[in-house]
PDB file of N, CA and C in Angstrom:
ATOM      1  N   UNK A   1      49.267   2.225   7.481  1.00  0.00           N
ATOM      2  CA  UNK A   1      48.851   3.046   8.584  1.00  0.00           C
ATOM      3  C   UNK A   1      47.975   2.194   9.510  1.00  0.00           C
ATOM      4  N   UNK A   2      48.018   2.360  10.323  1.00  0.00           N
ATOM      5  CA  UNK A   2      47.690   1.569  11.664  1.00  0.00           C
ATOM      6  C   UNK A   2      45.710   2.435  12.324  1.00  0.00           C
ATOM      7  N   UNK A   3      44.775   1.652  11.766  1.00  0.00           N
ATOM      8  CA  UNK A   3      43.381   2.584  12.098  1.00  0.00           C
ATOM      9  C   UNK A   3      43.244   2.598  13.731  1.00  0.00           C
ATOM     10  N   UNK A   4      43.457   1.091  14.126  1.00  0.00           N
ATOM     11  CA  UNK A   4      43.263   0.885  15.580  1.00  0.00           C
ATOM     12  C   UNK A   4      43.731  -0.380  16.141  1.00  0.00           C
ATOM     13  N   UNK A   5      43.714  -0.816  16.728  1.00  0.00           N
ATOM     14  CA  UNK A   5      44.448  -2.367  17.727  1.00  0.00           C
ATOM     15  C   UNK A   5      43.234  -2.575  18.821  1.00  0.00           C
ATOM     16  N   UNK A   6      43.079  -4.014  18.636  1.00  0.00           N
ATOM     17  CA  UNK A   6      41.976  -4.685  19.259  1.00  0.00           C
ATOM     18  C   UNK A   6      42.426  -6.067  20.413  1.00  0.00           C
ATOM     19  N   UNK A   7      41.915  -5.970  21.556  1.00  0.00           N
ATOM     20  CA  UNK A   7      42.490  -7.392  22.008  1.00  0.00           C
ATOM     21  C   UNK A   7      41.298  -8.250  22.188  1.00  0.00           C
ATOM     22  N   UNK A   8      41.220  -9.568  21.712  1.00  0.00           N
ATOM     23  CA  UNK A   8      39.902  -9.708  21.686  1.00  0.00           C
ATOM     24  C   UNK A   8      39.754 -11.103  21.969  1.00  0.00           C
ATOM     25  N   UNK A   9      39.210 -11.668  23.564  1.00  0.00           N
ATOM     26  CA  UNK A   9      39.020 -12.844  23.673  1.00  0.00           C
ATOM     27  C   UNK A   9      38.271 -13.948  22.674  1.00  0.00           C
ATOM     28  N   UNK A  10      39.173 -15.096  22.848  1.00  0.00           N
ATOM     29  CA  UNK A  10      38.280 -16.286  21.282  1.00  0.00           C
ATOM     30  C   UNK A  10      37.081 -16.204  21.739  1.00  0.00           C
ATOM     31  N   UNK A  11      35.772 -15.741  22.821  1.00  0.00           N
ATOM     32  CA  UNK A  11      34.685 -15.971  23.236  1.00  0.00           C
ATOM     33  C   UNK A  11      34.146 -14.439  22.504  1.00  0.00           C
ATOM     34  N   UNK A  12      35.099 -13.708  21.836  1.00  0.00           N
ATOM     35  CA  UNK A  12      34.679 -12.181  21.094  1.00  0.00           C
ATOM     36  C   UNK A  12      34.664 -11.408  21.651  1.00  0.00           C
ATOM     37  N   UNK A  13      34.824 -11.502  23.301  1.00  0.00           N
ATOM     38  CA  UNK A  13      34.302  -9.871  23.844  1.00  0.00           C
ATOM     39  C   UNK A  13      36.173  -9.350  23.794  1.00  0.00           C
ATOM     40  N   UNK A  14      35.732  -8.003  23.634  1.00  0.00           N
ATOM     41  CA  UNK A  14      36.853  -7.114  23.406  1.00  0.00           C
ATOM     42  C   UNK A  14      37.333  -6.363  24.461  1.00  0.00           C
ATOM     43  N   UNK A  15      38.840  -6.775  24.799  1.00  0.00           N
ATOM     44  CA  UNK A  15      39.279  -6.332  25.995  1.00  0.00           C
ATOM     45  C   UNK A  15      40.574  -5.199  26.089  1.00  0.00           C
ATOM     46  N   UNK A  16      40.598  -4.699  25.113  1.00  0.00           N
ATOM     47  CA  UNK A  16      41.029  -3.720  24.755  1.00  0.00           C
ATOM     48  C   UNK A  16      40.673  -2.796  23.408  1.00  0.00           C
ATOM     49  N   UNK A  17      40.230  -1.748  23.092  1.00  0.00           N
ATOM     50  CA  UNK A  17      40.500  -1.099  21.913  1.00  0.00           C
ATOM     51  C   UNK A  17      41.233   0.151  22.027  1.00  0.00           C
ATOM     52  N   UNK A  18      42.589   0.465  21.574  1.00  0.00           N
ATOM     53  CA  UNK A  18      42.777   1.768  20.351  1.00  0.00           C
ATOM     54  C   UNK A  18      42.637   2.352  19.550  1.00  0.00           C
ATOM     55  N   UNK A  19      42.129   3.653  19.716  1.00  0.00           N
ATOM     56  CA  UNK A  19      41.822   3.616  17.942  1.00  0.00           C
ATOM     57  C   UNK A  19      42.986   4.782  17.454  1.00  0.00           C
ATOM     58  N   UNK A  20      43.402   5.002  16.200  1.00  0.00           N
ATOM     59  CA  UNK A  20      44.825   5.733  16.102  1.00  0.00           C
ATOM     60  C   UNK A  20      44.008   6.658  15.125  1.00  0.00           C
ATOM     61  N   UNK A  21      44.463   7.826  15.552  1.00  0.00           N
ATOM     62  CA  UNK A  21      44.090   9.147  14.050  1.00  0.00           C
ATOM     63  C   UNK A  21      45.039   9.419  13.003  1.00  0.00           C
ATOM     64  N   UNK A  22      44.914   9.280  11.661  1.00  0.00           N
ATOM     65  CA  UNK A  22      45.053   9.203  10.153  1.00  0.00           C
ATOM     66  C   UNK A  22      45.824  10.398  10.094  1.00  0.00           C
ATOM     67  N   UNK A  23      47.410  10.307   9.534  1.00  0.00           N
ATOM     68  CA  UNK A  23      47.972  11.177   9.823  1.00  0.00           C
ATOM     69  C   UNK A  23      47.540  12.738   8.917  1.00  0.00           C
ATOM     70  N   UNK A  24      46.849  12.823   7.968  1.00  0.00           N
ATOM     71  CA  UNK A  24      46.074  13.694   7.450  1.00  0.00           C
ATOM     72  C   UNK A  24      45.243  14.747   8.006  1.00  0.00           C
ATOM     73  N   UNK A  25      44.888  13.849   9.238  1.00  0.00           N
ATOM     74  CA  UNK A  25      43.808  14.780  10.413  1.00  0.00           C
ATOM     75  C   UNK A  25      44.687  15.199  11.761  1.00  0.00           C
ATOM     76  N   UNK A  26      46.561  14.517  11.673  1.00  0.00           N
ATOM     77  CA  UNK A  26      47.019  14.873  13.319  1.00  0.00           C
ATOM     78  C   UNK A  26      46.977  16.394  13.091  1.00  0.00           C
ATOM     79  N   UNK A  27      47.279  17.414  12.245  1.00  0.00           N
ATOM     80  CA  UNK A  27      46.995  18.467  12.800  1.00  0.00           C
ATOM     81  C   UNK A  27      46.038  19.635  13.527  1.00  0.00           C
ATOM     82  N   UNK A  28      45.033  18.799  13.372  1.00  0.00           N
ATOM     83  CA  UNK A  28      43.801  19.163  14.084  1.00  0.00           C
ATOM     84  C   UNK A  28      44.079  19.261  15.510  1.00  0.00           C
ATOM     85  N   UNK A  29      45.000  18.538  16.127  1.00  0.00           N
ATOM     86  CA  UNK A  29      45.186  18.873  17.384  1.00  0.00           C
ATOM     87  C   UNK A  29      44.688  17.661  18.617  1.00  0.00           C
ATOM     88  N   UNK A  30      45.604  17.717  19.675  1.00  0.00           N
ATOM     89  CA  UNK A  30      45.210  16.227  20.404  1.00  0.00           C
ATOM     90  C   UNK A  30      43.683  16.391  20.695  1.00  0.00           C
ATOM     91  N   UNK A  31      42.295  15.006  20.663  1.00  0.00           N
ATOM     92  CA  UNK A  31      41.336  14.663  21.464  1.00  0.00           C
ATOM     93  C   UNK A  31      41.695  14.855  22.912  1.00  0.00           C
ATOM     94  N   UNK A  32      40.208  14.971  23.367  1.00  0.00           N
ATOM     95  CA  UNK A  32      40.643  14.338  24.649  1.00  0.00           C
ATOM     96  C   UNK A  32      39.623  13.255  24.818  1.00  0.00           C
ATOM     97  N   UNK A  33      40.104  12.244  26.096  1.00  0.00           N
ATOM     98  CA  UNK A  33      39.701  11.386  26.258  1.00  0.00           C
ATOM     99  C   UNK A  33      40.772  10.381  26.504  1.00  0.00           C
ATOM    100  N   UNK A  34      40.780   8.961  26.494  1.00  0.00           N
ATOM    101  CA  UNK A  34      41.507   8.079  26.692  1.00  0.00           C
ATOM    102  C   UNK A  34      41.378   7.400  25.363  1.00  0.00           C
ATOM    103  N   UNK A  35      40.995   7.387  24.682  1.00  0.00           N
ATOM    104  CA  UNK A  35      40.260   6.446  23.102  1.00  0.00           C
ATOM    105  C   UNK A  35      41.257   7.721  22.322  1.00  0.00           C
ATOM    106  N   UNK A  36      41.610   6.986  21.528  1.00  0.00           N
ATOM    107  CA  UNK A  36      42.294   7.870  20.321  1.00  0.00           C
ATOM    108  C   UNK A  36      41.830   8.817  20.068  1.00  0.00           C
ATOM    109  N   UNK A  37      42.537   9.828  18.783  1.00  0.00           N
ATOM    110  CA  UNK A  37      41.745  10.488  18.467  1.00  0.00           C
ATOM    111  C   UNK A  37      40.862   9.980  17.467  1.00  0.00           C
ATOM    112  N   UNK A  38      41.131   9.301  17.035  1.00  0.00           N
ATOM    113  CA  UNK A  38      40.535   8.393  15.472  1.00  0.00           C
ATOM    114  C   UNK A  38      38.671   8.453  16.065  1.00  0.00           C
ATOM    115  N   UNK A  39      39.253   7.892  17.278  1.00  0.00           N
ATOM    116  CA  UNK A  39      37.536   6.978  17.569  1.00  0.00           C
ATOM    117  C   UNK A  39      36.908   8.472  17.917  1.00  0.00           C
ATOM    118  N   UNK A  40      37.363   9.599  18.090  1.00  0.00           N
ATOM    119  CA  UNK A  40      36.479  10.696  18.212  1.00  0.00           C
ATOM    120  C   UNK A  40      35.949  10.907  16.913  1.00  0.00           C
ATOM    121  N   UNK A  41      36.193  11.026  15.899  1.00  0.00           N
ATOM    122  CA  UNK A  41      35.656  11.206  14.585  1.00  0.00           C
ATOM    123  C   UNK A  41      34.699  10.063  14.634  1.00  0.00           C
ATOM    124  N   UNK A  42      34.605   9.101  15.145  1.00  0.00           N
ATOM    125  CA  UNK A  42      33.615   7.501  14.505  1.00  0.00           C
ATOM    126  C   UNK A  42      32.563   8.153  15.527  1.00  0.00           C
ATOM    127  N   UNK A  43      31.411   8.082  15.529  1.00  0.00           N
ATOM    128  CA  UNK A  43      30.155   7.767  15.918  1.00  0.00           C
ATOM    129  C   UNK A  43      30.023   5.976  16.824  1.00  0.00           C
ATOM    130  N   UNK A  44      29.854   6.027  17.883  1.00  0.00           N
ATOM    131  CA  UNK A  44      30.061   5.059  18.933  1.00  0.00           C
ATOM    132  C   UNK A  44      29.194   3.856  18.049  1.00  0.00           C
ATOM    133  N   UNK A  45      28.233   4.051  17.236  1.00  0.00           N
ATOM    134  CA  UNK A  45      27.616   3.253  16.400  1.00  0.00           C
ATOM    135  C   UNK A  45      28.628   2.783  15.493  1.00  0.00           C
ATOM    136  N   UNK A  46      29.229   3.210  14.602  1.00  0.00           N
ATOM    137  CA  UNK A  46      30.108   2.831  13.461  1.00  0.00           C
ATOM    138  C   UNK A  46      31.408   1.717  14.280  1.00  0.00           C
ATOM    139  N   UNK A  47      31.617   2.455  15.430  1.00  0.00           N
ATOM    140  CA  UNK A  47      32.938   1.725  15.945  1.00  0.00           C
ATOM    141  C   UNK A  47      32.993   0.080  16.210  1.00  0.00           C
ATOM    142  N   UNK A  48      31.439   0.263  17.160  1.00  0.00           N
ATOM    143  CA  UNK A  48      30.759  -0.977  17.509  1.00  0.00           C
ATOM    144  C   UNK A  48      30.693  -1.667  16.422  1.00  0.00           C
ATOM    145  N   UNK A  49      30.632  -1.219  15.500  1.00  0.00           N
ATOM    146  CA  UNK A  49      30.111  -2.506  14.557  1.00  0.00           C
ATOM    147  C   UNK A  49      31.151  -2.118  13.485  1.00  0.00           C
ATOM    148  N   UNK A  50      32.526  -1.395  13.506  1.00  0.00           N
ATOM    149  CA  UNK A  50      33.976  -1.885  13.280  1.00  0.00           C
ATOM    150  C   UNK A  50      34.703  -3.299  14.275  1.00  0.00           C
ATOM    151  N   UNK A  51      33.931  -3.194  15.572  1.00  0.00           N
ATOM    152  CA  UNK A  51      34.611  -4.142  16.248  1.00  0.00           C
ATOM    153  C   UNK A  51      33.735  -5.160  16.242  1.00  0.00           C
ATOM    154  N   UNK A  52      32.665  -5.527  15.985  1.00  0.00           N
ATOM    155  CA  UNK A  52      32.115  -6.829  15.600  1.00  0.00           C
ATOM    156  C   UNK A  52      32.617  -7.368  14.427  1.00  0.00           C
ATOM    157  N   UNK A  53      32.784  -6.650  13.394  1.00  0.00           N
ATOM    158  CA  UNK A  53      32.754  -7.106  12.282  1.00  0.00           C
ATOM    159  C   UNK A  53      34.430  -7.819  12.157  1.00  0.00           C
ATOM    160  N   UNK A  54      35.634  -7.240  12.920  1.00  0.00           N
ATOM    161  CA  UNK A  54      36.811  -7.426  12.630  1.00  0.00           C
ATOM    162  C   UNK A  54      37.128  -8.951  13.472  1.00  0.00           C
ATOM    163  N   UNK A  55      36.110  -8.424  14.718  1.00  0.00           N
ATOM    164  CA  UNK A  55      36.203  -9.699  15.914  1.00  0.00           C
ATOM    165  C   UNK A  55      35.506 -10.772  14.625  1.00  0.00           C
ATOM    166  N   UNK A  56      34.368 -11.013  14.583  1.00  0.00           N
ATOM    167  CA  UNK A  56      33.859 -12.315  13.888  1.00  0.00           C
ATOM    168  C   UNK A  56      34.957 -12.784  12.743  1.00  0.00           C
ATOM    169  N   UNK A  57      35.628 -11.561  11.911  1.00  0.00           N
ATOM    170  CA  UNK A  57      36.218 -11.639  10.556  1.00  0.00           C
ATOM    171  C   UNK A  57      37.542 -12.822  11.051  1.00  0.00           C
ATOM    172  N   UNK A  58      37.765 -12.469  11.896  1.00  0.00           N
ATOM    173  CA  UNK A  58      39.555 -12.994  12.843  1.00  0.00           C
ATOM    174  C   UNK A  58      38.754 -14.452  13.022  1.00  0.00           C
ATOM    175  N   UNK A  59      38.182 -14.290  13.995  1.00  0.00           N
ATOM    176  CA  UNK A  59      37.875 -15.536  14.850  1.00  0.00           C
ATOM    177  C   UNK A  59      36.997 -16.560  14.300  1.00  0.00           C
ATOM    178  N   UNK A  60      36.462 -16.533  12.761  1.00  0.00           N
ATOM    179  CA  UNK A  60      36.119 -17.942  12.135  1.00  0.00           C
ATOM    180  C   UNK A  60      36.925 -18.190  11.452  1.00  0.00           C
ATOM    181  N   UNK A  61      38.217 -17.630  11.328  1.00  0.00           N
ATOM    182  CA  UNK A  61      39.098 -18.296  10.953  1.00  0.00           C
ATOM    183  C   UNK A  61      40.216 -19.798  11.346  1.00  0.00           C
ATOM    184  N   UNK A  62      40.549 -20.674  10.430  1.00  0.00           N
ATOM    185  CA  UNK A  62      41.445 -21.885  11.334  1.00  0.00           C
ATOM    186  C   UNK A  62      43.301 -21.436  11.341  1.00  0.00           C
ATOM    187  N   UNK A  63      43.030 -22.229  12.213  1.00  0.00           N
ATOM    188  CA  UNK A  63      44.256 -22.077  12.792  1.00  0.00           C
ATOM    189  C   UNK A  63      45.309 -22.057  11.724  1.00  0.00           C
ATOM    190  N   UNK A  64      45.143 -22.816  11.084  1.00  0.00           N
ATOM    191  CA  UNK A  64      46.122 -23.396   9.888  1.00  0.00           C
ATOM    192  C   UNK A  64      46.021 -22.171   8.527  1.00  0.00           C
ATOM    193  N   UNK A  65      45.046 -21.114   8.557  1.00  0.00           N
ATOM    194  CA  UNK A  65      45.064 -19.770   7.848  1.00  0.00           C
ATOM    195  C   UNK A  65      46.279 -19.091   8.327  1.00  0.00           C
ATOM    196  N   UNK A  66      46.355 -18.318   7.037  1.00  0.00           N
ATOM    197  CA  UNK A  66      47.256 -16.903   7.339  1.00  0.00           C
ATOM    198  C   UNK A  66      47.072 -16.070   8.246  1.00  0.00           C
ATOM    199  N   UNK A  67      47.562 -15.082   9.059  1.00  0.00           N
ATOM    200  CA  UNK A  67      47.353 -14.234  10.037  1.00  0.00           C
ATOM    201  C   UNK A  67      47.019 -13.211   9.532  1.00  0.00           C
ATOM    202  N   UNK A  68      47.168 -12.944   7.834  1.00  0.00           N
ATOM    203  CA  UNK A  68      46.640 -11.484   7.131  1.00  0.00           C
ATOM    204  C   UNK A  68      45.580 -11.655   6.586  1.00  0.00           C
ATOM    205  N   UNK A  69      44.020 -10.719   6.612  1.00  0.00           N
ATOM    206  CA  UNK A  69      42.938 -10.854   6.005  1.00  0.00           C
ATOM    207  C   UNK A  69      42.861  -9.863   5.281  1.00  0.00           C
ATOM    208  N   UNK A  70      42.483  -9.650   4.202  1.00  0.00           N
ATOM    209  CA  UNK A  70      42.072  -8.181   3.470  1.00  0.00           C
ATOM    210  C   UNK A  70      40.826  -8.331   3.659  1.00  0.00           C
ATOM    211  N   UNK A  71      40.501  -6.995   4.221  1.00  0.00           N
ATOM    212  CA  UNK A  71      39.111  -6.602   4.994  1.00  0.00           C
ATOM    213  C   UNK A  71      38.662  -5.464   4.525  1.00  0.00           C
ATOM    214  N   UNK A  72      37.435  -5.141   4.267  1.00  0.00           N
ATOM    215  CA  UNK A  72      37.200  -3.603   3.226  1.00  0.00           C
ATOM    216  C   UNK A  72      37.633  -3.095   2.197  1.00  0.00           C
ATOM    217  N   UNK A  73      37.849  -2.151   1.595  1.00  0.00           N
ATOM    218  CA  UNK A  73      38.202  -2.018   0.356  1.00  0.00           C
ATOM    219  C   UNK A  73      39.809  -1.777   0.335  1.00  0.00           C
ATOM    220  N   UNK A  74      40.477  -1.426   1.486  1.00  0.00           N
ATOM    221  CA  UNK A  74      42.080  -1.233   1.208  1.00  0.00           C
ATOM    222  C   UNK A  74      42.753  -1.261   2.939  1.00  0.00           C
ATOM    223  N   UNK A  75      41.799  -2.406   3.577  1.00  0.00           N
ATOM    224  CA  UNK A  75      42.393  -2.579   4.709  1.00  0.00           C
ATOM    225  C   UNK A  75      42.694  -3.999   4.925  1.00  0.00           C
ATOM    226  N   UNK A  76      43.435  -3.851   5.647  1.00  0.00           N
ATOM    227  CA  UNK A  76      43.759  -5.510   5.980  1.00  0.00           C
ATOM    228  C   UNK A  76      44.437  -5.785   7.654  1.00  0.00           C
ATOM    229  N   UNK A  77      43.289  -6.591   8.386  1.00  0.00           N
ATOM    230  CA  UNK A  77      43.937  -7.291   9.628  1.00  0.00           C
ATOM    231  C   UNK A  77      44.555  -7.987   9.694  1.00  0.00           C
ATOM    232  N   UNK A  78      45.453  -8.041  10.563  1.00  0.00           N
ATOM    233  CA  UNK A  78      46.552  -8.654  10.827  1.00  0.00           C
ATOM    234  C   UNK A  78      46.423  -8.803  12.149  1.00  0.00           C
ATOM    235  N   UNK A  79      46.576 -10.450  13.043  1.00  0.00           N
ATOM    236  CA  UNK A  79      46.102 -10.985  14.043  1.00  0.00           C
ATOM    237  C   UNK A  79      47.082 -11.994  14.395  1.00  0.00           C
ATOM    238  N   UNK A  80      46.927 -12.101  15.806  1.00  0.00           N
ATOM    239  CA  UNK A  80      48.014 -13.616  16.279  1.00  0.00           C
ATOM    240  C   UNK A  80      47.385 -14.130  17.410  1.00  0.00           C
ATOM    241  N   UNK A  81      46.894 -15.797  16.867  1.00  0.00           N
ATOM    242  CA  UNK A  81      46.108 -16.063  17.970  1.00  0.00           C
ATOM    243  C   UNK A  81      47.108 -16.170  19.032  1.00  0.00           C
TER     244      UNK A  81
END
């Protein structure tokens, strides 16, 4: 399942985010807003520092690594520089 999609310059700042809602919760009914529904459930605190943590996690990585990281307890990014 897909949490969210990030575009994120090698300098870290983030120039796009999606965030996608967990198909468990689509019947709750569409958000509004432009941000997923996902990121309505996150607290603007938690998100921020979902997207630091994924940006730094990606980007000290070398080139010559895999493009898959297991990240948290049952997630895993997947990135292409």
């Amino acid at each position: 399942m897909i949490h969210f999609l990030l575009l994120v310059s090698r300098q870290g700042k983030v120039r796009l985010s999606r965030w996608y809602l967990p198909p468990s919760c689509s019947s709750q009914g569409p958000s509004s807003g432009s941000e997923g529904a996902f990121a309505a459930g996150l607290p603007m605190k938690e998100r921020s520092e979902l997207l630091r943590e994924a940006a730094s996690r990606v980007l000290q990585r070398s080139a010559k690594q895999c493009n898959v990281v297991e990240w948290r307890d049952d997630t895993k990014l997947v990135f292409k520089r």
